[in-house]
Protein backbone atom coordinates (compact mmCIF):
# COMPACT_ATOMS: atom_id res chain seq x y z
CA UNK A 1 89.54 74.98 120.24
CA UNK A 2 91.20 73.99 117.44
CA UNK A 3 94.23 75.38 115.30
CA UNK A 4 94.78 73.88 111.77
CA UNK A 5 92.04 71.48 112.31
CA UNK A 6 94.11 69.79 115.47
CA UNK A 7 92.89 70.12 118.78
CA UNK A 8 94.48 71.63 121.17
CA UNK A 9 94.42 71.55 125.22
CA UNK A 10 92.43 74.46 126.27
CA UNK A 11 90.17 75.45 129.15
CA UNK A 12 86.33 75.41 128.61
CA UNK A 13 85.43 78.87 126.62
CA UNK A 14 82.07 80.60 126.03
CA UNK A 15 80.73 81.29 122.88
CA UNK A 16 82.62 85.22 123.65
CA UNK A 17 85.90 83.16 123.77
CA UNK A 18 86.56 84.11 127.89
CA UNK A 19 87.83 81.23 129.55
CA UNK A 20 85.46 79.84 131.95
CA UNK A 21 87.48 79.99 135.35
CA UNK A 22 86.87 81.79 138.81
CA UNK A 23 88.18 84.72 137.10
CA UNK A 24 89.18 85.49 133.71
CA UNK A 25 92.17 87.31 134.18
CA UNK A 26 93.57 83.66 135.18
CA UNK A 27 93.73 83.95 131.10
CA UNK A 28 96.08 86.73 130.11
CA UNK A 29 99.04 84.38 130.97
CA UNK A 30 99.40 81.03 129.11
CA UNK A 31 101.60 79.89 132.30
CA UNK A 32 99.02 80.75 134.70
CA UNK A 33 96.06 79.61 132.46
CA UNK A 34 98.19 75.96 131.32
CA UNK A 35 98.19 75.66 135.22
CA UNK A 36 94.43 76.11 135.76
CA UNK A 37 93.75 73.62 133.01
CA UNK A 38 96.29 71.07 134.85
CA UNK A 39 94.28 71.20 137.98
CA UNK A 40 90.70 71.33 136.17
CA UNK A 41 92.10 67.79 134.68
CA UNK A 42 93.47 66.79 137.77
CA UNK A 43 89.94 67.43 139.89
CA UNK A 44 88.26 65.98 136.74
CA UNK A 45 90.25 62.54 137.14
CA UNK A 46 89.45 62.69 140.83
CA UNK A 47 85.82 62.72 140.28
CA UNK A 48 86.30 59.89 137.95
CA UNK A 49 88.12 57.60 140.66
CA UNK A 50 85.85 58.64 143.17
CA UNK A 51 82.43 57.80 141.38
CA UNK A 52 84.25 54.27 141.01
CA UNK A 53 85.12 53.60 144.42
CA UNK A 54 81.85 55.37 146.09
CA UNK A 55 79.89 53.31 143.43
CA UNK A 56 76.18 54.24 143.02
CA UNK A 57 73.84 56.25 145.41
CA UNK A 58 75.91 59.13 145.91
CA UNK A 59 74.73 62.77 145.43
CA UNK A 60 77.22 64.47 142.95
CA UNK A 61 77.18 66.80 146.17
CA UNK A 62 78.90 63.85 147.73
CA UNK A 63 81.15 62.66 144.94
CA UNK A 64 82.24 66.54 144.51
CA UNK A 65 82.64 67.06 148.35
CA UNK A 66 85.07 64.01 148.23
CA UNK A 67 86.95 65.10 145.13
CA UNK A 68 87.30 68.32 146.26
CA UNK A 69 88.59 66.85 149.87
CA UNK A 70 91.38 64.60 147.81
CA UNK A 71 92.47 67.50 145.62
CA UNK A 72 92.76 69.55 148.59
CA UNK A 73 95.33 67.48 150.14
CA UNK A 74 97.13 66.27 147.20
CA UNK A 75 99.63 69.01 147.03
CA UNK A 76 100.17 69.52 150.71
CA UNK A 77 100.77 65.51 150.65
CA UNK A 78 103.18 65.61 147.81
CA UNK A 79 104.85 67.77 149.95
CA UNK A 80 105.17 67.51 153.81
CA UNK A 81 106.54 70.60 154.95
CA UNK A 82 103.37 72.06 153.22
CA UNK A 83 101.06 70.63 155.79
CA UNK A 84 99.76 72.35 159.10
CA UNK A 85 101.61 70.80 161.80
CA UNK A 86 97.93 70.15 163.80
CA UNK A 87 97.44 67.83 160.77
CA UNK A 88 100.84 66.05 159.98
CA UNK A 89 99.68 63.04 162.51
CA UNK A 90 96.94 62.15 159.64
CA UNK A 91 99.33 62.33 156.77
CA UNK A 92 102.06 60.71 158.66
CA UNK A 93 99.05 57.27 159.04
CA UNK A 94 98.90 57.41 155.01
């Protein structure tokens, strides 16, 4: 979208204007929408790095499974208290 002929950050739209997210109410607050458009960027960038270090003759079922694996456990990563304690041992090996 654009205001005054700049463009501005924004989620994906249809041609009705509804953002195009697991559900649309996600859009009544700019907070809670801003946020859904930080991780849409976020996985975005992660599909980019993976597709680079898979290389070619990956599915995009693959290169998405793997994406969605690393976004997954980037927060709980970021943040070790987050993580189930049956799990810490493989974050701890990072």
């Amino acid at each position: 979208m654009s205001v005054d002929n700049r463009t501005r950050l924004d989620l994906p739209r249809n041609s009705q204007k509804t953002a195009l997210v697991g559900d649309p109410r996600n859009d009544e607050n700019l907070i809670v929408s801003q946020l859904h458009l930080a991780l849409l960027r976020f996985h975005n960038r992660v599909v980019d790095d993976v597709k680079a270090e898979l290389g070619a003759g990956h599915t995009p079922a693959e290169v998405f499974a793997e994406a969605q694996r690393v976004v997954r456990w980037a927060l709980p990563v970021a943040d070790p208290a987050r993580v189930p304690a049956e799990d810490r041992g493989a974050v701890d090996a990072r």
